[in-house]
C-alpha atoms as a PDB file:
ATOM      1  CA  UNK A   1      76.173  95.352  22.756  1.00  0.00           C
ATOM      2  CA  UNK A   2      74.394  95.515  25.844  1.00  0.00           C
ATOM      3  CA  UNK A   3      72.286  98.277  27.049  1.00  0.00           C
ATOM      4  CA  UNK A   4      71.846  99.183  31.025  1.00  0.00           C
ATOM      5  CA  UNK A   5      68.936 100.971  31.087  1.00  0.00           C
ATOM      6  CA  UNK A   6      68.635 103.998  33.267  1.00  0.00           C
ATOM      7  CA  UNK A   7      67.634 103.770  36.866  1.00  0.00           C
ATOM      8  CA  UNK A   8      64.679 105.315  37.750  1.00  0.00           C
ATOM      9  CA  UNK A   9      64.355 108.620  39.200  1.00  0.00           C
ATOM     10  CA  UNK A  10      61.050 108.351  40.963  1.00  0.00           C
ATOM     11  CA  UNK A  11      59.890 107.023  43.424  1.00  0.00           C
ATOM     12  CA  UNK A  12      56.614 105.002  42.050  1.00  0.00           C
ATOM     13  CA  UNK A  13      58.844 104.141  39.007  1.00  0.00           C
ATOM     14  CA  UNK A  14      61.383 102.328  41.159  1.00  0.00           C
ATOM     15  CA  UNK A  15      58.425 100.639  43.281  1.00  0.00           C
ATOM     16  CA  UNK A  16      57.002  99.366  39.829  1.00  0.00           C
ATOM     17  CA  UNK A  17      60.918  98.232  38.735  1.00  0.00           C
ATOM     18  CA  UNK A  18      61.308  96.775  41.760  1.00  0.00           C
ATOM     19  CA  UNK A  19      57.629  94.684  42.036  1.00  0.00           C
ATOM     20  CA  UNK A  20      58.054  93.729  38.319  1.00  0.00           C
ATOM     21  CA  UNK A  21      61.362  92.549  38.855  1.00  0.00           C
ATOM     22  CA  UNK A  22      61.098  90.603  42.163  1.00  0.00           C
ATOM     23  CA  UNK A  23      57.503  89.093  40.628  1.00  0.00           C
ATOM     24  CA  UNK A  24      60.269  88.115  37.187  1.00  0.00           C
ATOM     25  CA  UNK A  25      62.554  86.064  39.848  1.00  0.00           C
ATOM     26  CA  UNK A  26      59.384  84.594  41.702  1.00  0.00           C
ATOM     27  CA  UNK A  27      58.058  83.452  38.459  1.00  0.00           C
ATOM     28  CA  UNK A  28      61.266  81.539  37.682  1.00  0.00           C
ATOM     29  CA  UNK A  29      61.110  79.905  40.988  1.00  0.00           C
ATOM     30  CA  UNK A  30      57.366  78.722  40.387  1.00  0.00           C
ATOM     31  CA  UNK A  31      58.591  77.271  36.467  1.00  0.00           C
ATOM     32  CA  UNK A  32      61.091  75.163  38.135  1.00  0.00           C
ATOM     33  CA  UNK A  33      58.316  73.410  40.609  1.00  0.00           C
ATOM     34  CA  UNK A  34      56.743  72.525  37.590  1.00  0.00           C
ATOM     35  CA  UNK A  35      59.886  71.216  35.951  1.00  0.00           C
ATOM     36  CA  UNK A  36      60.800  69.298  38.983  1.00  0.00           C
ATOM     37  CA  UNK A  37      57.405  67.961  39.932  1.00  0.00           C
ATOM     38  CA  UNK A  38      59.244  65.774  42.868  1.00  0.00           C
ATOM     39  CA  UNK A  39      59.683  68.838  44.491  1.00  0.00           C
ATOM     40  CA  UNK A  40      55.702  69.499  44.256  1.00  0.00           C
ATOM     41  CA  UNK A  41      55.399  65.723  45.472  1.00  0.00           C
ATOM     42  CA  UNK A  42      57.016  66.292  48.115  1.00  0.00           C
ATOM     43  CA  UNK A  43      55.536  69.484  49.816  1.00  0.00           C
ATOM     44  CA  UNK A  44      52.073  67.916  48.940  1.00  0.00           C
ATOM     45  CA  UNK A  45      52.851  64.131  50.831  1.00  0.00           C
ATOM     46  CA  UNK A  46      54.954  65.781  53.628  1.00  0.00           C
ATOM     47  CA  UNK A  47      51.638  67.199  55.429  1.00  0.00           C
ATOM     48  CA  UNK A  48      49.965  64.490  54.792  1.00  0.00           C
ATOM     49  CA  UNK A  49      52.607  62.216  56.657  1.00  0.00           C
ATOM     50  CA  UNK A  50      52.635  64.717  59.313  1.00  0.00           C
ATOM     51  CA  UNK A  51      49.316  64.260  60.128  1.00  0.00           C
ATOM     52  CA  UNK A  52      48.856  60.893  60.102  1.00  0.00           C
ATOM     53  CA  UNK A  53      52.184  60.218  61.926  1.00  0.00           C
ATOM     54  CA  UNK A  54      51.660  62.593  64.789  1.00  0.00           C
ATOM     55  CA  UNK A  55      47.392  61.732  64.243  1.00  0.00           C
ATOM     56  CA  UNK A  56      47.241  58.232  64.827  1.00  0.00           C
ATOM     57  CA  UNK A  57      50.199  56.954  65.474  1.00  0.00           C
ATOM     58  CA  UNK A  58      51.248  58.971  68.323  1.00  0.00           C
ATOM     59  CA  UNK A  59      48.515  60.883  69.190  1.00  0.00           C
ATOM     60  CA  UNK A  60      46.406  57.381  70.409  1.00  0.00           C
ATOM     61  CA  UNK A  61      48.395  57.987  73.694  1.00  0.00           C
ATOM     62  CA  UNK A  62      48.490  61.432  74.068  1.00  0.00           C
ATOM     63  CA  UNK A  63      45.783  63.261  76.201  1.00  0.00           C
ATOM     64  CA  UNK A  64      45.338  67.235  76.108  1.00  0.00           C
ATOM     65  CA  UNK A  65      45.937  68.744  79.367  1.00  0.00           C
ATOM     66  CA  UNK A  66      42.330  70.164  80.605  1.00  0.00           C
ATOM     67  CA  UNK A  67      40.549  67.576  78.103  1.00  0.00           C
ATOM     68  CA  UNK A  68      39.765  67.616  74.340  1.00  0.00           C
ATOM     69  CA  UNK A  69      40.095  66.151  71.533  1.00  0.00           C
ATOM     70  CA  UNK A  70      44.001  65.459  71.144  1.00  0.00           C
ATOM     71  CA  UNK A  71      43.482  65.936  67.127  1.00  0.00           C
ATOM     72  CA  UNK A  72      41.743  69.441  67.267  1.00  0.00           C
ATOM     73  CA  UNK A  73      45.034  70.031  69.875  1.00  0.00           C
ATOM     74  CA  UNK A  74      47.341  69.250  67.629  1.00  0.00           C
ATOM     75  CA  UNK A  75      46.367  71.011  64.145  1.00  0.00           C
ATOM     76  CA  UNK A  76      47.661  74.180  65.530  1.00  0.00           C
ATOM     77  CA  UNK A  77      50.930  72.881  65.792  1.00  0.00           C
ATOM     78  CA  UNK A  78      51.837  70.718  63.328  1.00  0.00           C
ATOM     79  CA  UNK A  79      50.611  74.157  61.016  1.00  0.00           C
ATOM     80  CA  UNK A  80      53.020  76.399  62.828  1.00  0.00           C
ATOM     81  CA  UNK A  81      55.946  73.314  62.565  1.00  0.00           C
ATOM     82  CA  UNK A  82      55.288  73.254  58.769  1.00  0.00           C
ATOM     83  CA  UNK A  83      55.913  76.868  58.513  1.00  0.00           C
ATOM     84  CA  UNK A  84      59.240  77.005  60.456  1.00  0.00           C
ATOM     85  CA  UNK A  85      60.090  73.851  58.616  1.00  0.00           C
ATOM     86  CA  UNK A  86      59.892  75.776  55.549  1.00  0.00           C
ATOM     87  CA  UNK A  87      63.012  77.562  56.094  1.00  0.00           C
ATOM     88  CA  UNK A  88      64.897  74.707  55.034  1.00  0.00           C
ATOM     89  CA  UNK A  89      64.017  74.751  51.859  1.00  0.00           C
ATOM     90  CA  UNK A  90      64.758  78.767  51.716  1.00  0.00           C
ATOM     91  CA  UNK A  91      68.359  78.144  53.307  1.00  0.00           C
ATOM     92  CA  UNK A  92      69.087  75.861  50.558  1.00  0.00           C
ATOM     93  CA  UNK A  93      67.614  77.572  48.069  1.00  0.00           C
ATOM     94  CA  UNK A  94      69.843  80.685  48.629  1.00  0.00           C
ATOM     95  CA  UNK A  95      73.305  78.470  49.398  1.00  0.00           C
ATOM     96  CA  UNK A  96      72.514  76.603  46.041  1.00  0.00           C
ATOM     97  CA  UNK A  97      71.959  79.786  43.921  1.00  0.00           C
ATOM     98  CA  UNK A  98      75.289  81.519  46.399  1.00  0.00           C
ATOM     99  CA  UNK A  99      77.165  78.832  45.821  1.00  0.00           C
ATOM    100  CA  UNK A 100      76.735  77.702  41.891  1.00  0.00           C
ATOM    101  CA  UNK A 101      77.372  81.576  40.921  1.00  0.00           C
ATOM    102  CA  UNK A 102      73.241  81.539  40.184  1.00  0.00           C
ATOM    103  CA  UNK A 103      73.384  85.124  42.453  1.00  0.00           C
ATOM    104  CA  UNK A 104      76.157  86.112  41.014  1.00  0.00           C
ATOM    105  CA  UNK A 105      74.689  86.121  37.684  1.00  0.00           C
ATOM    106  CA  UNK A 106      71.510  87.739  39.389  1.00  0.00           C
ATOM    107  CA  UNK A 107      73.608  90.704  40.039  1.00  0.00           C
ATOM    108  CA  UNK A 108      74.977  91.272  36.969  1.00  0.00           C
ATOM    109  CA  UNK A 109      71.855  92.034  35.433  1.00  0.00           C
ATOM    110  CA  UNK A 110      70.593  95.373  35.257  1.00  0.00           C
ATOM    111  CA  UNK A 111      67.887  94.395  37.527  1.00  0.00           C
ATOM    112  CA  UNK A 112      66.079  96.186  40.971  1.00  0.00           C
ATOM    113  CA  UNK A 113      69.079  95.025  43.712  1.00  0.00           C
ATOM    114  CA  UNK A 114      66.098  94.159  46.108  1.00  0.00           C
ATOM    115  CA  UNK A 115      64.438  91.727  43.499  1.00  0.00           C
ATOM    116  CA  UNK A 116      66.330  88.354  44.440  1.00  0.00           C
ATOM    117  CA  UNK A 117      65.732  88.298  48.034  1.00  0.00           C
ATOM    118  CA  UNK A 118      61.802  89.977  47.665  1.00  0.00           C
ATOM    119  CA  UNK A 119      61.823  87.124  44.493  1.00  0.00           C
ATOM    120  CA  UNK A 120      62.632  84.460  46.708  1.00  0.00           C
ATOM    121  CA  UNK A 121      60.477  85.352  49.537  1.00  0.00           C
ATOM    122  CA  UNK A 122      57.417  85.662  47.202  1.00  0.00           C
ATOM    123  CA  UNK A 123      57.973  82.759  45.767  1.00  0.00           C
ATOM    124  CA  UNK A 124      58.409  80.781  49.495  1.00  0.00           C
ATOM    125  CA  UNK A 125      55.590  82.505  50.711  1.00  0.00           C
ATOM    126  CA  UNK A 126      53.443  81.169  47.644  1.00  0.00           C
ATOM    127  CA  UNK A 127      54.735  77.290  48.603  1.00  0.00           C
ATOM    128  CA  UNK A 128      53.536  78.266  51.859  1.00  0.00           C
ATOM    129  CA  UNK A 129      50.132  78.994  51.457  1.00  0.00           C
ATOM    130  CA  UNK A 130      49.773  75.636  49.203  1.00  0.00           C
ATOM    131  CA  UNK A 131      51.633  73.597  51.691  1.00  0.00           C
ATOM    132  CA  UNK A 132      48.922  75.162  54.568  1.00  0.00           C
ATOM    133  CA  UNK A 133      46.020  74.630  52.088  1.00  0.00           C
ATOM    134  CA  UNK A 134      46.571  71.407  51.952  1.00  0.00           C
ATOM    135  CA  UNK A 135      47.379  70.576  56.162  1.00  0.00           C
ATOM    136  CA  UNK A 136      44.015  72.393  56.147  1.00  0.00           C
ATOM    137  CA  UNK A 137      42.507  69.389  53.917  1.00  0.00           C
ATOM    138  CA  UNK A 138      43.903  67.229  55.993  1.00  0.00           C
ATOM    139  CA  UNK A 139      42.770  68.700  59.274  1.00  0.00           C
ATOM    140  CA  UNK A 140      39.227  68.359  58.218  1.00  0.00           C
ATOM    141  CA  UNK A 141      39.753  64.668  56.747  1.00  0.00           C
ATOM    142  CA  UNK A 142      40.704  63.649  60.443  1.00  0.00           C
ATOM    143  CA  UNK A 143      37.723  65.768  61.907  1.00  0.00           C
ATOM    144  CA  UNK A 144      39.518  68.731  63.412  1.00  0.00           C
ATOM    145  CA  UNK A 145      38.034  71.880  62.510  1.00  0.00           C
ATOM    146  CA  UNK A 146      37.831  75.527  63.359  1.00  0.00           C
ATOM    147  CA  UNK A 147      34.653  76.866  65.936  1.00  0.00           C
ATOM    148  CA  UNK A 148      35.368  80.446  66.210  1.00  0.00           C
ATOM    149  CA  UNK A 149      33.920  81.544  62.898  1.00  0.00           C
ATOM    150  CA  UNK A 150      35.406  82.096  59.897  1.00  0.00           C
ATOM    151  CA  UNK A 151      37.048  85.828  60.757  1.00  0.00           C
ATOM    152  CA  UNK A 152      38.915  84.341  63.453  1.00  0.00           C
ATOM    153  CA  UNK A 153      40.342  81.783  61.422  1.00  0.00           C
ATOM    154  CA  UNK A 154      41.411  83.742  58.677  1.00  0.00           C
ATOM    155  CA  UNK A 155      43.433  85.709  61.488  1.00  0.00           C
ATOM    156  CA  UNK A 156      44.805  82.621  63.022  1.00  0.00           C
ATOM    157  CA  UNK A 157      45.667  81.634  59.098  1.00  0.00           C
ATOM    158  CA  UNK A 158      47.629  85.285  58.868  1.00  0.00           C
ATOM    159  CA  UNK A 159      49.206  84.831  62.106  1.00  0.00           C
ATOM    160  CA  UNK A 160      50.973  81.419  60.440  1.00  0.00           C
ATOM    161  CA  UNK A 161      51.895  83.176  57.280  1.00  0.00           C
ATOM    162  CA  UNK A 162      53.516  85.920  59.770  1.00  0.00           C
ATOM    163  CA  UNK A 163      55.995  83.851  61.069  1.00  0.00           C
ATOM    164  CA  UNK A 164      56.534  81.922  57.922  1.00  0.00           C
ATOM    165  CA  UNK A 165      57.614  85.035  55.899  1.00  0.00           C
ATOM    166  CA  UNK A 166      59.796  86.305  59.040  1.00  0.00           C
ATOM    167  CA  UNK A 167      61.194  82.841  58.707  1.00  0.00           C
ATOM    168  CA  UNK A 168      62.115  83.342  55.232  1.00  0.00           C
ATOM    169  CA  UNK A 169      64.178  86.297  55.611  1.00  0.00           C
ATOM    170  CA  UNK A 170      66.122  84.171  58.741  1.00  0.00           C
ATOM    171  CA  UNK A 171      66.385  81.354  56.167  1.00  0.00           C
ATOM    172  CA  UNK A 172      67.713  83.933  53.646  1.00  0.00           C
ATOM    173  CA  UNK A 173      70.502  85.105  55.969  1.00  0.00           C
ATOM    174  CA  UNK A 174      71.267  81.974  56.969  1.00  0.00           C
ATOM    175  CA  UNK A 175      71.493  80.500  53.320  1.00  0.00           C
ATOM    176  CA  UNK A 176      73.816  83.514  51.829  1.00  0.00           C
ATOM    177  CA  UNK A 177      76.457  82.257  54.918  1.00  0.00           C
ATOM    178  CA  UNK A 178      76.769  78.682  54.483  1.00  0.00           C
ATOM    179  CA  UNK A 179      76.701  76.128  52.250  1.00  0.00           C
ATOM    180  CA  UNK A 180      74.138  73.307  50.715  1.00  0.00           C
ATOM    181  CA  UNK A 181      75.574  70.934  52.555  1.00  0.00           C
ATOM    182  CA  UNK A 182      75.115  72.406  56.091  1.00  0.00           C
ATOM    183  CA  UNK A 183      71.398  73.954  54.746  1.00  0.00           C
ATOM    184  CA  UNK A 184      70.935  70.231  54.178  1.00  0.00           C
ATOM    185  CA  UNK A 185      71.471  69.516  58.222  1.00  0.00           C
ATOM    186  CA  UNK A 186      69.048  72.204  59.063  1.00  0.00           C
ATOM    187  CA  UNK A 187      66.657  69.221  60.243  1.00  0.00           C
ATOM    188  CA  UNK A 188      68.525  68.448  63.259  1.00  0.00           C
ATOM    189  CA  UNK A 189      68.069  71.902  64.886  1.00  0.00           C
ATOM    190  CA  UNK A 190      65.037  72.884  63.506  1.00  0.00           C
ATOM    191  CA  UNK A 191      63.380  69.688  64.579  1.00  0.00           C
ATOM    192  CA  UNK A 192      64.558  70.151  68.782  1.00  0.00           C
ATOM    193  CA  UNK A 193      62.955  73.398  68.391  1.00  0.00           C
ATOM    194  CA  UNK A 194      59.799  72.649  67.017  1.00  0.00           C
ATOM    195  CA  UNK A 195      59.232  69.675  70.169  1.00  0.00           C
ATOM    196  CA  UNK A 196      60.585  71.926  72.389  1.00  0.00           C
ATOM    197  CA  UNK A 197      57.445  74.275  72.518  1.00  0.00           C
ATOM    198  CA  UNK A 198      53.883  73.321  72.766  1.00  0.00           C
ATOM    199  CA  UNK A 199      53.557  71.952  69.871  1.00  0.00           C
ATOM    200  CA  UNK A 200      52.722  68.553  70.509  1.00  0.00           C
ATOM    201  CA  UNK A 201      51.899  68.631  74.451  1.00  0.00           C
ATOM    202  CA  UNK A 202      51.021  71.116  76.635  1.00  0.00           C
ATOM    203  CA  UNK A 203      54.154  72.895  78.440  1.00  0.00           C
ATOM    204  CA  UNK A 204      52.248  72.584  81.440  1.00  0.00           C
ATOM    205  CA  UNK A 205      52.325  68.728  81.569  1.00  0.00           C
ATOM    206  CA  UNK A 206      57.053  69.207  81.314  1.00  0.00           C
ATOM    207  CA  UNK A 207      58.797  69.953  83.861  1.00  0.00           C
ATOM    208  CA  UNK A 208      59.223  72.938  85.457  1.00  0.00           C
ATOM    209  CA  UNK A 209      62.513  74.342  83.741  1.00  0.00           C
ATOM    210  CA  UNK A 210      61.421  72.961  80.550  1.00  0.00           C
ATOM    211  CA  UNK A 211      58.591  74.458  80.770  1.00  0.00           C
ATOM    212  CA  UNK A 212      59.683  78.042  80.667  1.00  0.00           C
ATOM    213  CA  UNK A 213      60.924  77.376  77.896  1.00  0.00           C
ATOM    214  CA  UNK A 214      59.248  75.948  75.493  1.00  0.00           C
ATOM    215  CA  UNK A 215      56.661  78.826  77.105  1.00  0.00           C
ATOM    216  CA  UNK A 216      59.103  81.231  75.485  1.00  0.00           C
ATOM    217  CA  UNK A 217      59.525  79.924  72.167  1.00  0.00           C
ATOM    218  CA  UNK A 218      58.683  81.849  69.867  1.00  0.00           C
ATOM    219  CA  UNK A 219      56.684  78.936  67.661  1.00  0.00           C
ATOM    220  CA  UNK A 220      54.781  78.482  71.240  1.00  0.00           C
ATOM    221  CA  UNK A 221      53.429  82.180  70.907  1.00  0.00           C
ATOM    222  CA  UNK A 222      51.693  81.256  67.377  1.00  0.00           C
ATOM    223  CA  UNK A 223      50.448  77.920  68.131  1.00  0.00           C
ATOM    224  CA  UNK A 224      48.595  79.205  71.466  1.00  0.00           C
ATOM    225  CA  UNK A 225      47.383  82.294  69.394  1.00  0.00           C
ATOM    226  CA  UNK A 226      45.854  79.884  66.814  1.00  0.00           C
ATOM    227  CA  UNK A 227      44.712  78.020  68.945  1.00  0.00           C
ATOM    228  CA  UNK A 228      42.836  80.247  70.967  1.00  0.00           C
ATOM    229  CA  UNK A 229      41.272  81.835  67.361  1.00  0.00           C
ATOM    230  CA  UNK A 230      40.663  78.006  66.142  1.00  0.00           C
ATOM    231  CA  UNK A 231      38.942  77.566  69.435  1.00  0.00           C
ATOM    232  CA  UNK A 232      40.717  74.409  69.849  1.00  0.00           C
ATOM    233  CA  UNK A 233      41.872  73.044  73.223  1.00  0.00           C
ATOM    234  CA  UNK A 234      44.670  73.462  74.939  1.00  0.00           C
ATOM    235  CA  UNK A 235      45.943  76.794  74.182  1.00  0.00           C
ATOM    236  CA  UNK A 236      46.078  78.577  77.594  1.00  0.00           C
ATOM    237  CA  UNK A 237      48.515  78.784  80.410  1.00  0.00           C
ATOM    238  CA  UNK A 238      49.040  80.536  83.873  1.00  0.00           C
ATOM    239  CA  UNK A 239      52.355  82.201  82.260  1.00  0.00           C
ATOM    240  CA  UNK A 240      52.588  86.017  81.059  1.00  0.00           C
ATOM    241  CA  UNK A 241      53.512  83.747  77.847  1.00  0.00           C
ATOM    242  CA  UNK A 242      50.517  82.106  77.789  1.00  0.00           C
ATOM    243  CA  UNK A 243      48.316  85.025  78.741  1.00  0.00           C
ATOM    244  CA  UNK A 244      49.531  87.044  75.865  1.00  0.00           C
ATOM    245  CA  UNK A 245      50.151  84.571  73.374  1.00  0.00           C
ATOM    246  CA  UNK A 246      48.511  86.667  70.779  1.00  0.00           C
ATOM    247  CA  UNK A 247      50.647  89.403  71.317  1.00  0.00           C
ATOM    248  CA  UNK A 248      53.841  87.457  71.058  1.00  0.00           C
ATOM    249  CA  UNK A 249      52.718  85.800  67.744  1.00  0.00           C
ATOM    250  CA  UNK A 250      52.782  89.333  66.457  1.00  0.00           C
ATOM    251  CA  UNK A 251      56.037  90.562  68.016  1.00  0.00           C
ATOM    252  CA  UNK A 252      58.289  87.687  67.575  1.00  0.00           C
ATOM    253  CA  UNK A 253      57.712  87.954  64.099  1.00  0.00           C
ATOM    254  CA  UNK A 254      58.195  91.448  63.792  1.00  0.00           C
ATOM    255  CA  UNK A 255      61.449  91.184  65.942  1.00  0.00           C
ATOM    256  CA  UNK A 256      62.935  88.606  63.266  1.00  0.00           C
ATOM    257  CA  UNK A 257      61.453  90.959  60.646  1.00  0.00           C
ATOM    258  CA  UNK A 258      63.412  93.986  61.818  1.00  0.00           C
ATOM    259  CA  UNK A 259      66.827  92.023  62.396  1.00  0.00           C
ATOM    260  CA  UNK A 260      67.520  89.489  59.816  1.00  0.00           C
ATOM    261  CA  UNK A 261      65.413  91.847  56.759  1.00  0.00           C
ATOM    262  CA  UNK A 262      68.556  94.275  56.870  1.00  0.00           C
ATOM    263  CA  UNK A 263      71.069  91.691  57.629  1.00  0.00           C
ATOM    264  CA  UNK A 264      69.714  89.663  54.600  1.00  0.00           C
ATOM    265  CA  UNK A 265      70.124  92.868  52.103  1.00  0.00           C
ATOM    266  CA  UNK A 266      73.615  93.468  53.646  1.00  0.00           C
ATOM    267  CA  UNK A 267      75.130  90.275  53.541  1.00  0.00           C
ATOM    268  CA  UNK A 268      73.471  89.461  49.546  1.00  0.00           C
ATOM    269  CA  UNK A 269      75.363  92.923  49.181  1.00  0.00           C
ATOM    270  CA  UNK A 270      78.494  92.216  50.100  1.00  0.00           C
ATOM    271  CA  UNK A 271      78.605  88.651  48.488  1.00  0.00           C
ATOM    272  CA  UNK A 272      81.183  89.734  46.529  1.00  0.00           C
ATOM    273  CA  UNK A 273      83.729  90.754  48.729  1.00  0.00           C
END
């Protein structure tokens, strides 16, 4: 016999049903890292790759508009890429458990309805900070380096995990709607996006009409904003974009936050129907 316990009446009670059970489902999600260590191997080489790649392979014939160095440039970016490249792995994530009947089971359990999707993005936001820890390592292995002080960079830092967890919640969306196989092809849009903003040049040295755009992109807004806290080179603009590139790295965030949070807990609600 099975026994559905009673759903809490207050409101601290439910908070503490609902932190206890999303922290259960983020927990599973960190045991199966360490029973799939290829999946660790990967999130800790892919940084590294990045950096050398885009360091010293590319970057000997790049040149920072204004002057700099072109590896204290690019940090910044390849930082902010790494944490919109991390909704990949939410998308498939949620398609895989949608698709195998993992959710399903999920909410058959007499568990807090909000823990699977807070679960998930706990546990995402968790393989973000390691994957930025170690870009971080890297950064300072090829001589870039922060020259703001430290509480500047710890801001820059939050401003990164910002648009990482509003990612997660678009990746969460986008992961209950379609299936592995198209979560798998993420890569060819994300990666358009990611050059199309100032991530590896300046959007002062494209042209003209791409250069509103990629002024506009959201990614742009937190790459200039960490820049500018970094004190790295590079970051500023003529643009109302540019000029308020802080601003933006908080309200683009908060924009996906406020339309894709409630369209997440919708759609996992109506999953079955």
């Amino acid at each position: 016999m099975t026994v559905v316990p009673p759903m809490p009446r207050t409101w601290s009670s439910r908070l503490r049903w609902t932190v206890g059970d999303s922290w259960t489902i983020a927990r599973s999600g960190l045991i199966h890292w360490t029973r799939n260590p290829s999946v660790i191997l990967y999130n800790l080489l892919q940084p590294i790759v990045m950096v050398v790649l885009f360091g010293f392979v590319f970057g000997s014939a790049m040149s920072v508009a204004g002057g700099g160095d072109y590896r204290e440039f690019l940090m910044p970016g390849l930082f902010a890429q790494t944490m919109m490249f991390g909704v990949m792995s939410t998308m498939m994530v949620m398609s895989v458990h949608a698709t195998k009947g993992i959710t399903d089971r999920f909410r058959s359990m007499p568990i807090s309805p909000a823990a699977v999707v807070l679960g998930r993005s706990a546990n995402d936001m968790l393989n973000s900070v390691l994957e930025l820890a170690i870009l971080v390592l890297c950064g300072w292995a090829v001589g870039w380096n922060w020259h703001n002080g430290t509480a500047n960079a710890l801001a820059a830092i939050g401003l990164l995990l910002l648009l990482r967890f509003a990612l997660i919640w678009v990746g969460i969306h986008l992961g209950l709607m379609i299936t592995p196989e198209a979560a798998g092809t993420a890569y060819v849009v994300l990666m358009p996006l990611t050059m199309l903003a100032n991530t590896f040049v300046s959007p002062t040295q494209m042209p003209g009409w791409l250069s509103g755009i990629a002024e506009w992109n959201p990614l742009s807004a937190t790459v200039a904003a960490t820049r500018a806290l970094f004190g790295n080179p590079g970051w500023g603009g003529d643009s109302w974009a540019a000029q308020h590139a802080q601003l933006l790295a908080i309200g683009w965030p908060v924009l996906l936050v406020a339309v894709f949070l409630p369209l997440s807990v919708r759609r996992y609600r109506r999953l079955d129907r």
